[in-house]
N, C-alpha and C. Protein backbone atom coordinates (compact mmCIF):
# COMPACT_ATOMS: atom_id res chain seq x y z
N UNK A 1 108.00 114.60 115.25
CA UNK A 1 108.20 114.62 113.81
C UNK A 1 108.64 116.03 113.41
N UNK A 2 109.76 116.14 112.44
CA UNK A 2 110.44 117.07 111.96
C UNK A 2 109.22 117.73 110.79
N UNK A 3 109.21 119.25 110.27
CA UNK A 3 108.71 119.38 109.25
C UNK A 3 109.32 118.76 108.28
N UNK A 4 110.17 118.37 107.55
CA UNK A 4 110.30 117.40 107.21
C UNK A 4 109.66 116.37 106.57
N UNK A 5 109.53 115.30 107.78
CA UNK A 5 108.95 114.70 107.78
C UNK A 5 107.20 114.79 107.58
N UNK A 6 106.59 115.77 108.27
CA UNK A 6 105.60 116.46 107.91
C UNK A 6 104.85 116.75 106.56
N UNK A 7 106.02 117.06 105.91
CA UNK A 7 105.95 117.42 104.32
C UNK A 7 105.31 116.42 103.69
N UNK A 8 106.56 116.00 103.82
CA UNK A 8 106.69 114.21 102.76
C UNK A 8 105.60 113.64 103.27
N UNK A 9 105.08 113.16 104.54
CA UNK A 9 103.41 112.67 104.60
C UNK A 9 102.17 113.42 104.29
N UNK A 10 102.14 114.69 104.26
CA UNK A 10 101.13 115.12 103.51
C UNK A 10 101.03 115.00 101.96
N UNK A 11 102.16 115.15 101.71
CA UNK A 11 102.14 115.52 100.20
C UNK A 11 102.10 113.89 99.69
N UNK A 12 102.34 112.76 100.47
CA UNK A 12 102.39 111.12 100.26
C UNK A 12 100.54 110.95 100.48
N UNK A 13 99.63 111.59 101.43
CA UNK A 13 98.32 111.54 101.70
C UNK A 13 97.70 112.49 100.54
N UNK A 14 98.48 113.59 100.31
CA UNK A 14 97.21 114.22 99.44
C UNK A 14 97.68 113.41 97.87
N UNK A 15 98.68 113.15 97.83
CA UNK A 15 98.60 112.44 96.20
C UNK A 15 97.69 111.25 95.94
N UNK A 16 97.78 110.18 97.30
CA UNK A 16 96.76 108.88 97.99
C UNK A 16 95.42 109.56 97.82
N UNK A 17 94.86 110.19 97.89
CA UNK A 17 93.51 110.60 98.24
C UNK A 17 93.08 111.34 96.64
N UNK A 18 94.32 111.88 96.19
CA UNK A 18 93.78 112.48 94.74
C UNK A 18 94.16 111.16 93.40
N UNK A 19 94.66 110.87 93.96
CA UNK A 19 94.99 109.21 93.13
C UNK A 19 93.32 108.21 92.83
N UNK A 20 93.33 108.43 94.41
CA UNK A 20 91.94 107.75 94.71
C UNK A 20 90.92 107.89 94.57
N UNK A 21 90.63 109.38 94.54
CA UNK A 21 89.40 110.10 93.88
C UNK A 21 89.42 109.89 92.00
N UNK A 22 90.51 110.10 91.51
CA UNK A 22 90.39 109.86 90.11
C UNK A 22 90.43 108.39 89.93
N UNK A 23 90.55 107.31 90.75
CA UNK A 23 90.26 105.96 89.94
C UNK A 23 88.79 105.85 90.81
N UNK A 24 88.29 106.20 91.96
CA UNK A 24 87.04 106.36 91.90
C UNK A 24 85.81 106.65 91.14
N UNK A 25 86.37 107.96 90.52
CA UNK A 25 85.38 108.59 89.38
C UNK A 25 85.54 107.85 88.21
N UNK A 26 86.55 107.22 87.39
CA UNK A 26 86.71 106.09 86.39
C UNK A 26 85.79 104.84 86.91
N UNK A 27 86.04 104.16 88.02
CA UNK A 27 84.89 102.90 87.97
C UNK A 27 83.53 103.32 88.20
N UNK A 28 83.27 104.48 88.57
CA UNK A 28 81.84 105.11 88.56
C UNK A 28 81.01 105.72 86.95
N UNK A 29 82.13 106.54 86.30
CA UNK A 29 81.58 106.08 84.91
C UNK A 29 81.98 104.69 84.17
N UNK A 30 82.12 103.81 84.53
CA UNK A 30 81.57 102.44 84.05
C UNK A 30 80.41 102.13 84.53
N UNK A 31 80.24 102.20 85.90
CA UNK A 31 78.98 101.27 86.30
C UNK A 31 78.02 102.41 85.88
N UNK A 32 78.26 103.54 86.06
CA UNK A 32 76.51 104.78 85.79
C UNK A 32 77.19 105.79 85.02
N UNK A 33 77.14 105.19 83.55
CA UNK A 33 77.60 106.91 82.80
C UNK A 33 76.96 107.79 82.65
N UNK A 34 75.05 108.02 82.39
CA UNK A 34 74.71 108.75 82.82
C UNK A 34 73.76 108.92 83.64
N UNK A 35 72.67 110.08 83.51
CA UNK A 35 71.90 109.77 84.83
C UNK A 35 72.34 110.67 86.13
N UNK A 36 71.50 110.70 86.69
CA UNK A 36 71.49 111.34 88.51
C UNK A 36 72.66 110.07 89.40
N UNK A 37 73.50 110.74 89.57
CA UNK A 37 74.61 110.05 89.76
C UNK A 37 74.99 110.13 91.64
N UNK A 38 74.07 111.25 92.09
CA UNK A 38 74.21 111.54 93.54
C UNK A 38 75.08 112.36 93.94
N UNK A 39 75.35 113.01 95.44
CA UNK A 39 76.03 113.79 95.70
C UNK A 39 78.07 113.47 95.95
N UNK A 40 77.58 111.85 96.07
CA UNK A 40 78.94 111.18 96.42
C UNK A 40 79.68 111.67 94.97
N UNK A 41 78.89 111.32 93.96
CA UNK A 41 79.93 111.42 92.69
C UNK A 41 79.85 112.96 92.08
N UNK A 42 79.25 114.02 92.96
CA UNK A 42 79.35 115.31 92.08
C UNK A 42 80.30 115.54 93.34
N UNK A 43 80.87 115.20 94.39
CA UNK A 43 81.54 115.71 94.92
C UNK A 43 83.10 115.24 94.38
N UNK A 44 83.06 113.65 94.16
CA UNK A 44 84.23 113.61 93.26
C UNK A 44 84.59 114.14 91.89
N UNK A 45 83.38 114.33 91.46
CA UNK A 45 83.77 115.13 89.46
C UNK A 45 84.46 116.57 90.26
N UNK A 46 83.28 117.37 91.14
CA UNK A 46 84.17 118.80 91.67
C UNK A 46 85.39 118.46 92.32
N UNK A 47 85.99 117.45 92.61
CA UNK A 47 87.61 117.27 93.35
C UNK A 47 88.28 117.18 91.81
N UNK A 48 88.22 116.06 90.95
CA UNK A 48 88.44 116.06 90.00
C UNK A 48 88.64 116.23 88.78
N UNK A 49 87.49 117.24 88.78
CA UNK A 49 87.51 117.55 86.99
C UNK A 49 88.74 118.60 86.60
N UNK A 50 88.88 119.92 87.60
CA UNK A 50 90.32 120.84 87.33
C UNK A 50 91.33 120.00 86.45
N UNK A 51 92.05 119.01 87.49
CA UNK A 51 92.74 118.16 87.01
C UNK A 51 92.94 117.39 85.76
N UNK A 52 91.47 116.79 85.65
CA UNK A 52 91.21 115.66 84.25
C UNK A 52 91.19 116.93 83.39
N UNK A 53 90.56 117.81 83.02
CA UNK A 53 90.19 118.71 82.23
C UNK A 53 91.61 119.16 81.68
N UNK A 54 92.24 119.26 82.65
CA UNK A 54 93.92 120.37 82.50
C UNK A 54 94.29 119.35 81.22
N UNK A 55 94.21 117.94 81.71
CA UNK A 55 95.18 116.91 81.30
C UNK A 55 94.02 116.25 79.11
N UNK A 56 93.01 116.49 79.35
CA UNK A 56 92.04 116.55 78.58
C UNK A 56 92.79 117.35 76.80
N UNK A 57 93.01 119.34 77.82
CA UNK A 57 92.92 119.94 76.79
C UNK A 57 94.69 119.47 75.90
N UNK A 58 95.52 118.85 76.45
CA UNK A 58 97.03 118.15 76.25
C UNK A 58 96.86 117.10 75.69
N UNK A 59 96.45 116.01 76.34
CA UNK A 59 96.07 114.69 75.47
C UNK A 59 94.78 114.67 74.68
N UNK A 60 94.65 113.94 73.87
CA UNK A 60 93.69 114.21 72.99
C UNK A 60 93.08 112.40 72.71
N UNK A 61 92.01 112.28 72.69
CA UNK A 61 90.92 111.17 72.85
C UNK A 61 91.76 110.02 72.11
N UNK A 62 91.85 108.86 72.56
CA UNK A 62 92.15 107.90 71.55
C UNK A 62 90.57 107.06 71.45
N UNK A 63 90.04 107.72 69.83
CA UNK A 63 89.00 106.74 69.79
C UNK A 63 87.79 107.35 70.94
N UNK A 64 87.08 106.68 71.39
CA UNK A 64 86.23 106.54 72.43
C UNK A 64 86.83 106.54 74.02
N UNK A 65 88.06 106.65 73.97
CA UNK A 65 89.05 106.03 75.26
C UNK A 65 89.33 107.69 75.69
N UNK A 66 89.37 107.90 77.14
CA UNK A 66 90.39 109.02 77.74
C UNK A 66 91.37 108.67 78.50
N UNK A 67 92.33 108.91 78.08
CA UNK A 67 93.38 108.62 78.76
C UNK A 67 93.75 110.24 79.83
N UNK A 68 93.19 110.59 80.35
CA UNK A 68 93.31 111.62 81.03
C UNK A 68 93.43 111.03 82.12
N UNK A 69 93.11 109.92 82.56
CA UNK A 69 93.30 109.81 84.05
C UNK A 69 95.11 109.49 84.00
N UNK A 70 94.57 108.49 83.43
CA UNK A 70 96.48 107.77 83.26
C UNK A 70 97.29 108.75 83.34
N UNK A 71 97.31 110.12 82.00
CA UNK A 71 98.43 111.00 82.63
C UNK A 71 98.40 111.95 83.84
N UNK A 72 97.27 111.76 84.50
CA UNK A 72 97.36 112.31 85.61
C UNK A 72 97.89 111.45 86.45
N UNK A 73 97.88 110.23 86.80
CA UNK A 73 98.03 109.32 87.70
C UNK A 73 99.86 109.52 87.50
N UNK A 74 100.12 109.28 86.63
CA UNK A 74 101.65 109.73 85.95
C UNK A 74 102.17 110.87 86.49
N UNK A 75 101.48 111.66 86.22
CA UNK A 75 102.26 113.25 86.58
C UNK A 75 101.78 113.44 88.42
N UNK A 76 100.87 113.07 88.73
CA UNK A 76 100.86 112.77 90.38
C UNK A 76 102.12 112.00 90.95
N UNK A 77 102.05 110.97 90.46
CA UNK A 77 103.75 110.52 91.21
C UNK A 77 104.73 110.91 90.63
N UNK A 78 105.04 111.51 89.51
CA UNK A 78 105.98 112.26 89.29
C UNK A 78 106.67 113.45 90.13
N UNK A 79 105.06 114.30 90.31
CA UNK A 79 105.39 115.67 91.16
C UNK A 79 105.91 114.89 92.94
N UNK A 80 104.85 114.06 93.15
CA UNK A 80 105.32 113.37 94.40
C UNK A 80 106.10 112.86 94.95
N UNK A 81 107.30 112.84 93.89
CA UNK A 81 108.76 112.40 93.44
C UNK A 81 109.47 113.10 93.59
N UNK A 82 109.71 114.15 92.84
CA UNK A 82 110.08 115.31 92.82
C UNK A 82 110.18 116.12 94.16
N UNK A 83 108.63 116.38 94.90
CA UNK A 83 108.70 116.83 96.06
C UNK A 83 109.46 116.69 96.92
N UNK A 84 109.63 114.79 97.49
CA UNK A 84 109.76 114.27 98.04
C UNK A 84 111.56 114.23 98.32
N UNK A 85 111.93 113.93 97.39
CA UNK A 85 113.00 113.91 97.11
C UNK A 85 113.43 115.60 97.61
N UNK A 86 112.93 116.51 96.74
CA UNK A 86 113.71 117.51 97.48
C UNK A 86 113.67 117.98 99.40
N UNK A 87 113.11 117.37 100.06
CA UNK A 87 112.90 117.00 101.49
C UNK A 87 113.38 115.83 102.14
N UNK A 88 114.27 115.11 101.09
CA UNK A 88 115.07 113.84 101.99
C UNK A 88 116.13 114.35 102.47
């Protein structure tokens, strides 16, 4: 495998894994919003929150709703787009 190629699968795994961590932490505050939540889910808020937070102080609450994940999930395949493309 070419770097190259190299690229484009990491940067295809780390968007998969940060994709995944933020719809993780969304079905976890549904089932336990608050409360002792364990080490599994303070390890995803610390992967996550930089991110949600960035996207937080930009979008602004609709109602009771955050849409912070959504534009992250958005701007993750965007950049992953972007990347990608410049390495084809």
């Amino acid at each position: 495998m070419d770097i190259r190629g190299f690229i484009i699968q990491f940067v295809n795994i780390f968007a998969d894994l940060l994709i995944a961590a933020i719809f993780i932490r969304v079905i976890m505050s549904w089932i336990r919003p608050t409360g002792n939540r364990g080490k599994f889910f303070a390890f995803v808020f610390e992967i996550t929150e930089p991110l949600l937070s960035f996207f937080r102080k930009i979008v602004p609450r609709l109602g009771m709703f955050d849409i912070s994940p959504i534009m992250a999930f958005l701007v993750i395949d965007f950049v992953r787009a972007i990347i990608i493309s410049l390495f084809m």
